[in-house]
N, C-alpha and C. Protein backbone atom coordinates (compact mmCIF):
# COMPACT_ATOMS: atom_id res chain seq x y z
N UNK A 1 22.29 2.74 -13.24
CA UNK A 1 22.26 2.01 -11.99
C UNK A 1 21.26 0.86 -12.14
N UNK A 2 21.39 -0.22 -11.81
CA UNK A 2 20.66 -1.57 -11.78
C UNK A 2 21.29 -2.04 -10.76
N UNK A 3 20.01 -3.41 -10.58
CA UNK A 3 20.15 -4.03 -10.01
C UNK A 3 20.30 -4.08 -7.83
N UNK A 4 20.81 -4.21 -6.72
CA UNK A 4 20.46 -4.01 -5.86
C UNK A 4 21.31 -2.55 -5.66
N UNK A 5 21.57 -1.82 -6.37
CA UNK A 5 22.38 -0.10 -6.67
C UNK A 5 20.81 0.19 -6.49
N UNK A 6 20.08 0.13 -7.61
CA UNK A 6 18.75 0.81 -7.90
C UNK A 6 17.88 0.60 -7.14
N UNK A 7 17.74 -0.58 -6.29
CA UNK A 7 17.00 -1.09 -4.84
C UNK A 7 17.47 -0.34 -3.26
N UNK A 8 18.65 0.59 -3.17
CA UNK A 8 19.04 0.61 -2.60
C UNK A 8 18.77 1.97 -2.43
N UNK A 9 18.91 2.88 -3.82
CA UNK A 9 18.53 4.41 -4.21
C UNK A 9 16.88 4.78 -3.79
N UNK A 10 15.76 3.68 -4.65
CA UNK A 10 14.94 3.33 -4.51
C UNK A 10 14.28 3.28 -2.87
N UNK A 11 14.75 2.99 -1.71
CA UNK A 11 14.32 2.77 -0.72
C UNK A 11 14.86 4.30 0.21
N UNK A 12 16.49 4.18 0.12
CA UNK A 12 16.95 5.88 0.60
C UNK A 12 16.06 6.74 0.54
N UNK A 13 15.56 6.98 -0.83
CA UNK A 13 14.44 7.95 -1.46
C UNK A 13 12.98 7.79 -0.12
N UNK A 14 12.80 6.74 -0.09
CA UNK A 14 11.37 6.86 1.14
C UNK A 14 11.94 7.53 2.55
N UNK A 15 10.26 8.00 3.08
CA UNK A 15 10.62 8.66 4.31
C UNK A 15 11.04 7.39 5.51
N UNK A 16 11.57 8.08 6.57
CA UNK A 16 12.48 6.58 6.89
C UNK A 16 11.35 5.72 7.92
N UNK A 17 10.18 5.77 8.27
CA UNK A 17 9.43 5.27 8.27
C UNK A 17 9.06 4.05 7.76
N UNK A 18 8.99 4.16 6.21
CA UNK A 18 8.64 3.32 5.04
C UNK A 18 9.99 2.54 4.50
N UNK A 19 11.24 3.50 4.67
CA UNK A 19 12.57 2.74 4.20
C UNK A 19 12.86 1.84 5.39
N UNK A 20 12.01 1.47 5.86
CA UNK A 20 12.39 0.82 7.51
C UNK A 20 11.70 -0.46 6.85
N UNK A 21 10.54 -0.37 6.57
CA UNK A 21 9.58 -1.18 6.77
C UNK A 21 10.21 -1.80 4.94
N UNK A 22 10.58 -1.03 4.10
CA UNK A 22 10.84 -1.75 3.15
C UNK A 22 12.42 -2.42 3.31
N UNK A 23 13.25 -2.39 3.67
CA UNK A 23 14.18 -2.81 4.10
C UNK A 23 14.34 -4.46 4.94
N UNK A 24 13.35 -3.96 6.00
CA UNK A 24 12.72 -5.39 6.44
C UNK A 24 12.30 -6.48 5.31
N UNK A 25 11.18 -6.08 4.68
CA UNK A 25 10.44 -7.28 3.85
C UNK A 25 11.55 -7.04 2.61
N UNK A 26 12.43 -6.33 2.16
CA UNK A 26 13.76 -6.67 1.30
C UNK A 26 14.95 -7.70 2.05
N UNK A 27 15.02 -7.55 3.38
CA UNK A 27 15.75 -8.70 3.66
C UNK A 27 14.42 -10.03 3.68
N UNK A 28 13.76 -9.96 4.01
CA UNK A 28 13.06 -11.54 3.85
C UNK A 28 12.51 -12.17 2.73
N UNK A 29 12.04 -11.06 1.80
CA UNK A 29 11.81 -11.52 0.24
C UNK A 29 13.75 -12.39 0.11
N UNK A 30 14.43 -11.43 0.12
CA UNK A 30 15.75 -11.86 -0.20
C UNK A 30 16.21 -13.63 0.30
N UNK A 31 15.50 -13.69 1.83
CA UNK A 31 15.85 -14.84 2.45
C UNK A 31 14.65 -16.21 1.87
N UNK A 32 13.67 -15.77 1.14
CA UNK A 32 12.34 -17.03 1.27
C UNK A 32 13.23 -16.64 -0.42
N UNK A 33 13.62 -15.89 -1.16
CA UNK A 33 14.41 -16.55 -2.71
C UNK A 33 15.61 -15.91 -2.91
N UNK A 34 16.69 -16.61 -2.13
CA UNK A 34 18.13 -16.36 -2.08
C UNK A 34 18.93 -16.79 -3.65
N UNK A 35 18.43 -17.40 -4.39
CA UNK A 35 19.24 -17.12 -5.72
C UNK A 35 18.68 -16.45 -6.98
N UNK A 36 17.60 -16.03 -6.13
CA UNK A 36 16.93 -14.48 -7.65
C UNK A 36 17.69 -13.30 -7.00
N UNK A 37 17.38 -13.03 -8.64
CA UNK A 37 18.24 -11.06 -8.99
C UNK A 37 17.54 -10.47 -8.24
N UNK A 38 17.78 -8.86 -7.50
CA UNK A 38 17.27 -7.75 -7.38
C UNK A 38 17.17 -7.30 -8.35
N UNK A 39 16.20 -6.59 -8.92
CA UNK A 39 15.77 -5.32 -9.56
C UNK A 39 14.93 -4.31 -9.54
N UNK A 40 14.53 -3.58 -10.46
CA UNK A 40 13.67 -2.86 -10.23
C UNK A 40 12.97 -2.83 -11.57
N UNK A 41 11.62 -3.42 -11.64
CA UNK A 41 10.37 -3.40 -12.43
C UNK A 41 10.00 -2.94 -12.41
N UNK A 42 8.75 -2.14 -13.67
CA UNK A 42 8.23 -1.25 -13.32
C UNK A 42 7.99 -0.42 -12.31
N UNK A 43 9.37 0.18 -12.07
CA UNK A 43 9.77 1.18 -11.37
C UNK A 43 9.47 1.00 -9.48
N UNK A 44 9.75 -0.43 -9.46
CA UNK A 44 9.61 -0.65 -7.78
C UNK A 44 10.55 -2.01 -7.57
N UNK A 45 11.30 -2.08 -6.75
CA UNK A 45 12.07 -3.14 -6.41
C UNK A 45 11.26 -4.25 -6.54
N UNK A 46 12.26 -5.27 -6.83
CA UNK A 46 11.43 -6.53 -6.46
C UNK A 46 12.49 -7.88 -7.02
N UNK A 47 11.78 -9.38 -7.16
CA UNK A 47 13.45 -10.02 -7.51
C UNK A 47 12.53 -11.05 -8.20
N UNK A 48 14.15 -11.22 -9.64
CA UNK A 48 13.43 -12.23 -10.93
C UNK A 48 13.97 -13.23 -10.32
N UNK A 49 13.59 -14.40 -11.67
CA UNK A 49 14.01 -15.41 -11.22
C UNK A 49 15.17 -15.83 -11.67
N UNK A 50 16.16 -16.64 -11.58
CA UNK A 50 17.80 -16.66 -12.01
C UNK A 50 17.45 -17.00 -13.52
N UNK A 51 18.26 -16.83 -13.98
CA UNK A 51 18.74 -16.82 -15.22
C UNK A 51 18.33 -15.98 -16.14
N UNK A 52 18.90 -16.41 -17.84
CA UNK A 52 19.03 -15.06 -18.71
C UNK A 52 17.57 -14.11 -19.10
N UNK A 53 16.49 -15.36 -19.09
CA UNK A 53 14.96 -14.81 -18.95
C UNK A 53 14.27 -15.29 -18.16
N UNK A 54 14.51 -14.85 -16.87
CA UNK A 54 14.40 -15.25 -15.51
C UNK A 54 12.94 -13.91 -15.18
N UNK A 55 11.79 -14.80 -15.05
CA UNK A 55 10.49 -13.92 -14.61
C UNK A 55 10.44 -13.32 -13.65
N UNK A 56 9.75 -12.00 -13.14
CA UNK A 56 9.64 -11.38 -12.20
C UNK A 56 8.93 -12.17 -11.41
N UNK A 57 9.37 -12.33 -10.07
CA UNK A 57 8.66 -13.14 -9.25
C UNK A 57 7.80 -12.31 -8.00
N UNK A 58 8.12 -11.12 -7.58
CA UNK A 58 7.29 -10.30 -6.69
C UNK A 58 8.21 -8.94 -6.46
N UNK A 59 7.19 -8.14 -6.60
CA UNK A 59 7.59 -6.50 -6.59
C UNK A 59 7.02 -5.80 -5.64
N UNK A 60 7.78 -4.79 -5.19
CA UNK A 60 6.82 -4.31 -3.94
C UNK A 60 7.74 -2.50 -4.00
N UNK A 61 6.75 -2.02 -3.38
CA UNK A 61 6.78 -0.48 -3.16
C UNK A 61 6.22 0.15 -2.26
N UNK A 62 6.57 1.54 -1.94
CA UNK A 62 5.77 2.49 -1.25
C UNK A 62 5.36 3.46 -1.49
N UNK A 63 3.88 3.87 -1.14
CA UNK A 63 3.26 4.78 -1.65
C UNK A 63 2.85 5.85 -0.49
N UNK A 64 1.96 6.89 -0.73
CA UNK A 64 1.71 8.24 0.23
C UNK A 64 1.74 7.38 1.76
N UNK A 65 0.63 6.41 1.83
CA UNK A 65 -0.01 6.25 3.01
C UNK A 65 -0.03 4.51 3.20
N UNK A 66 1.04 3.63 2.47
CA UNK A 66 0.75 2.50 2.57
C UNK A 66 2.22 2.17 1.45
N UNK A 67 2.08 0.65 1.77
CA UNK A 67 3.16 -0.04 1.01
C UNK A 67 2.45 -1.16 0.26
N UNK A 68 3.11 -1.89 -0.73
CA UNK A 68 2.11 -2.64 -1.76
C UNK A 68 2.98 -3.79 -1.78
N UNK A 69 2.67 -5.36 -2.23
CA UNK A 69 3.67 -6.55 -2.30
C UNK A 69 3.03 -6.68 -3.86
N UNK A 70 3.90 -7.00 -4.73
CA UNK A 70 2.94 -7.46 -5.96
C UNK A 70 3.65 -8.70 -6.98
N UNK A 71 2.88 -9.79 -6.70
CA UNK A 71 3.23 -11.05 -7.65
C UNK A 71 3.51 -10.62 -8.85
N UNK A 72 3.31 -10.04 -9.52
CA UNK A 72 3.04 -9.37 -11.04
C UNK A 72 2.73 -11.05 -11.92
N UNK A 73 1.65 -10.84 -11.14
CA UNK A 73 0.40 -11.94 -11.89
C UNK A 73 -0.88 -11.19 -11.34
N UNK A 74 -2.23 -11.19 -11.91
CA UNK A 74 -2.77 -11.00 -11.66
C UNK A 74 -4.39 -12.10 -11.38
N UNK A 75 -3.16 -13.17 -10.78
CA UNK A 75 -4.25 -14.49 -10.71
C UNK A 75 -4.13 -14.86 -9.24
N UNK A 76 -2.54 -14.08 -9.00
CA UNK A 76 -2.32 -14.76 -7.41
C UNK A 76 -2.77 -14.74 -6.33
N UNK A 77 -3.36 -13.03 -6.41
CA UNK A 77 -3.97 -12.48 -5.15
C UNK A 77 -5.25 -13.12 -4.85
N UNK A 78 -6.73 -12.72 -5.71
CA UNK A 78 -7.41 -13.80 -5.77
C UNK A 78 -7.71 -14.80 -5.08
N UNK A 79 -6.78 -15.88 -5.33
CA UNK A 79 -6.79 -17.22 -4.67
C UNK A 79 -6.10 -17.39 -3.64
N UNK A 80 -5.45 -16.30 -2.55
CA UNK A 80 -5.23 -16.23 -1.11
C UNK A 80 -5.82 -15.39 -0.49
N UNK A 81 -6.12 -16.20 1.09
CA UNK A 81 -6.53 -15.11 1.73
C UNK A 81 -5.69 -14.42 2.78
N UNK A 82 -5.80 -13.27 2.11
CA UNK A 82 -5.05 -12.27 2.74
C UNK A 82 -5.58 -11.17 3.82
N UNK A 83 -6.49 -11.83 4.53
CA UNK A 83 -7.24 -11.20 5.59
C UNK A 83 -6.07 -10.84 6.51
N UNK A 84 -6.05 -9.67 7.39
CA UNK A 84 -7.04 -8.43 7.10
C UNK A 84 -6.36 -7.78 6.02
N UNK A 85 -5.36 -7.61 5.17
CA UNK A 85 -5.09 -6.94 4.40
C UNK A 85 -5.99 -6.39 2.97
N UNK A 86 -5.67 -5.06 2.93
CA UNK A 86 -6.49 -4.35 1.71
C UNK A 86 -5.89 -5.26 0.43
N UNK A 87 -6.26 -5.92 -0.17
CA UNK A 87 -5.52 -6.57 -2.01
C UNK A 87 -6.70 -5.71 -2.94
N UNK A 88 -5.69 -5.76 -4.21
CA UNK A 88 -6.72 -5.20 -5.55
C UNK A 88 -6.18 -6.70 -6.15
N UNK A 89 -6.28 -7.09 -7.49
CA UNK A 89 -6.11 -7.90 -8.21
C UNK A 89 -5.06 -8.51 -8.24
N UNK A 90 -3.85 -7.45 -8.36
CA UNK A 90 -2.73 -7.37 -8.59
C UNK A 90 -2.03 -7.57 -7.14
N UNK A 91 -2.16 -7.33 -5.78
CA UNK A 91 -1.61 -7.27 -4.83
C UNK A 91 -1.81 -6.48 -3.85
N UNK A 92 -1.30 -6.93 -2.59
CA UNK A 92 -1.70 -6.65 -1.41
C UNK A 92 -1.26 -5.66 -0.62
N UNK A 93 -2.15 -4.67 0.08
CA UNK A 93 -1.32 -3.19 0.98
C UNK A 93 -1.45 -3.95 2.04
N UNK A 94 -0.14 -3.00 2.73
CA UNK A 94 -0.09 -3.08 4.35
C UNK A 94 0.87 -1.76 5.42
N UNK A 95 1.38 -1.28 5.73
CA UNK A 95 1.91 -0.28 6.56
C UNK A 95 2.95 -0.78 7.14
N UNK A 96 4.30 0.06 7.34
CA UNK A 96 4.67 0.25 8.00
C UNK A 96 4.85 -0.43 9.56
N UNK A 97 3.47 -0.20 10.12
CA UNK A 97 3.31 -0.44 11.44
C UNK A 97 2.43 -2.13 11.37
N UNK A 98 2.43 -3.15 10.67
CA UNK A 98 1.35 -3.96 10.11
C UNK A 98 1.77 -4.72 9.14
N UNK A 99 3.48 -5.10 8.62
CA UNK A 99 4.66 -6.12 7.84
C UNK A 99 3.47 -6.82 7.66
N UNK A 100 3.54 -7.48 6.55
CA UNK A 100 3.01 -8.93 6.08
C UNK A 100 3.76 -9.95 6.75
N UNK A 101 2.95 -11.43 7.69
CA UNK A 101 3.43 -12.31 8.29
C UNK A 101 4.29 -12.74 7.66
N UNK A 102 4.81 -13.68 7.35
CA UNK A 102 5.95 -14.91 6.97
C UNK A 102 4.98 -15.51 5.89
N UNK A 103 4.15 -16.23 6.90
CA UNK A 103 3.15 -17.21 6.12
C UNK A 103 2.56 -16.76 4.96
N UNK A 104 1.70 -15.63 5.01
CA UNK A 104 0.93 -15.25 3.97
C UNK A 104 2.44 -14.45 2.89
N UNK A 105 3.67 -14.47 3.25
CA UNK A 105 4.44 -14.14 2.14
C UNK A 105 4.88 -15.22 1.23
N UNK A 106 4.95 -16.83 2.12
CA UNK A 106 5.43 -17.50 1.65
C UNK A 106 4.08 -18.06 0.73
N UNK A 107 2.94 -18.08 1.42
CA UNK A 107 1.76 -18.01 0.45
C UNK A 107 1.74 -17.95 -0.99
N UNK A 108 1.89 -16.87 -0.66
CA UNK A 108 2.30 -15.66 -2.55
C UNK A 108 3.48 -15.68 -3.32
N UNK A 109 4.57 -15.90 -2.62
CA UNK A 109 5.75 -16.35 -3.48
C UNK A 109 6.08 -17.96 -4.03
N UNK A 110 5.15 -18.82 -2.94
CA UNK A 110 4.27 -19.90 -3.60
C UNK A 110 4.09 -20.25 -4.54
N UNK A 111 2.87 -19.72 -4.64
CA UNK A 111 2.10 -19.33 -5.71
C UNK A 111 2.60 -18.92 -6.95
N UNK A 112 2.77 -17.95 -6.83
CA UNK A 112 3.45 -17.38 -7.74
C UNK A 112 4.83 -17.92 -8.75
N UNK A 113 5.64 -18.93 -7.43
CA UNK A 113 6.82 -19.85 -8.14
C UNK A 113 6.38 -20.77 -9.43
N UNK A 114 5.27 -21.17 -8.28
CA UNK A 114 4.45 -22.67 -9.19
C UNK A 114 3.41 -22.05 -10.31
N UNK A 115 3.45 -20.99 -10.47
CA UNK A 115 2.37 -20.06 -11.87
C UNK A 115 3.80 -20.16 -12.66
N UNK A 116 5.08 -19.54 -12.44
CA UNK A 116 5.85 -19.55 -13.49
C UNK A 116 6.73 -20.99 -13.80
N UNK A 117 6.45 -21.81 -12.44
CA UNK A 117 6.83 -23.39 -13.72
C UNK A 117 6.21 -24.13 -14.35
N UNK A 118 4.48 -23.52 -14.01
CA UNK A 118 4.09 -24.01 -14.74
C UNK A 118 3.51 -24.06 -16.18
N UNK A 119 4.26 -22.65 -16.51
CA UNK A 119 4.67 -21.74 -18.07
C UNK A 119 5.57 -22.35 -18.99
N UNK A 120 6.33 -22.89 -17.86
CA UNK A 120 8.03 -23.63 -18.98
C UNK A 120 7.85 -24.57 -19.02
C-alpha cells in the first residue's frame, strides 16, 4: 500500500479524535501544495514534491497526547515563531483541540519550499 492508500490506513488507525484533527490539516496541507504526492515517510503521512526525486516537503503525525507537523529539515523550525506552540528542532506539536493557523502553516511550508530550491 502507498501513497494516499497508506495515508488513509495511517489516519483510520488513530482514535477518532486525532483522525479528525489529522484529516483536517491533510485536507489543507493538500490545498497550500496541490501538485505534491501523498506519502508516508518515515512512517507518518506527509507530501513530496512532484517529480521522480521529488523532496519531502512536510510530515506530520499523531502521537499518545499530541500531534506533530514536521518540515523534515531541521533548520525550519528555528527560524519561525511558532508561539504558543511546543517545537523541538525538527517541528512543531499541537492538539486536536488547538489546529495550527493557516499562517504559521504557510510559514513552514514556505520555508521549507525555498530550503529545497535552494538545493537544485
Amino acid at each position: 500500500m502507498s501513497g494516499a492508500a497508506a495515508v488513509d490506513a495511517y489516519i483510520a488507525a488513530q482514535p477518532p479524535r486525532f483522525a479528525a484533527a489529522l484529516t483536517n490539516l491533510r485536507t489543507r496541507l493538500h490545498d497550500f501544495l496541490p501538485a505534491h504526492v501523498e506519502c508516508l515517510s518515515y512512517a507518518m503521512p506527509g507530501f513530496r514534491a512532484p517529480g521522480p526525486k521529488g523532496k519531502m516537503v512536510v510530515g506530520y503525525a499523531a502521537f499518545t497526547h499530541h500531534l506533530g507537523l514536521y518540515p523534515h529539515s531541521g533548520t525550519i523550525i528555528p527560524k519561525i515563531d511558532c508561539t504558543p506552540f511546543k517545537t523541538s528542532k525538527s517541528g512543531v506539536l499541537f492538539t486536536p483541540d488547538t489546529p495550527l493557523p493557516d499562517a504559521l502553516l504557510h510559514a513552514i511550508l514556505g520555508a521549507r519550499q525555498a530550503e529545497i530550491a535552494a538545493r537544485l
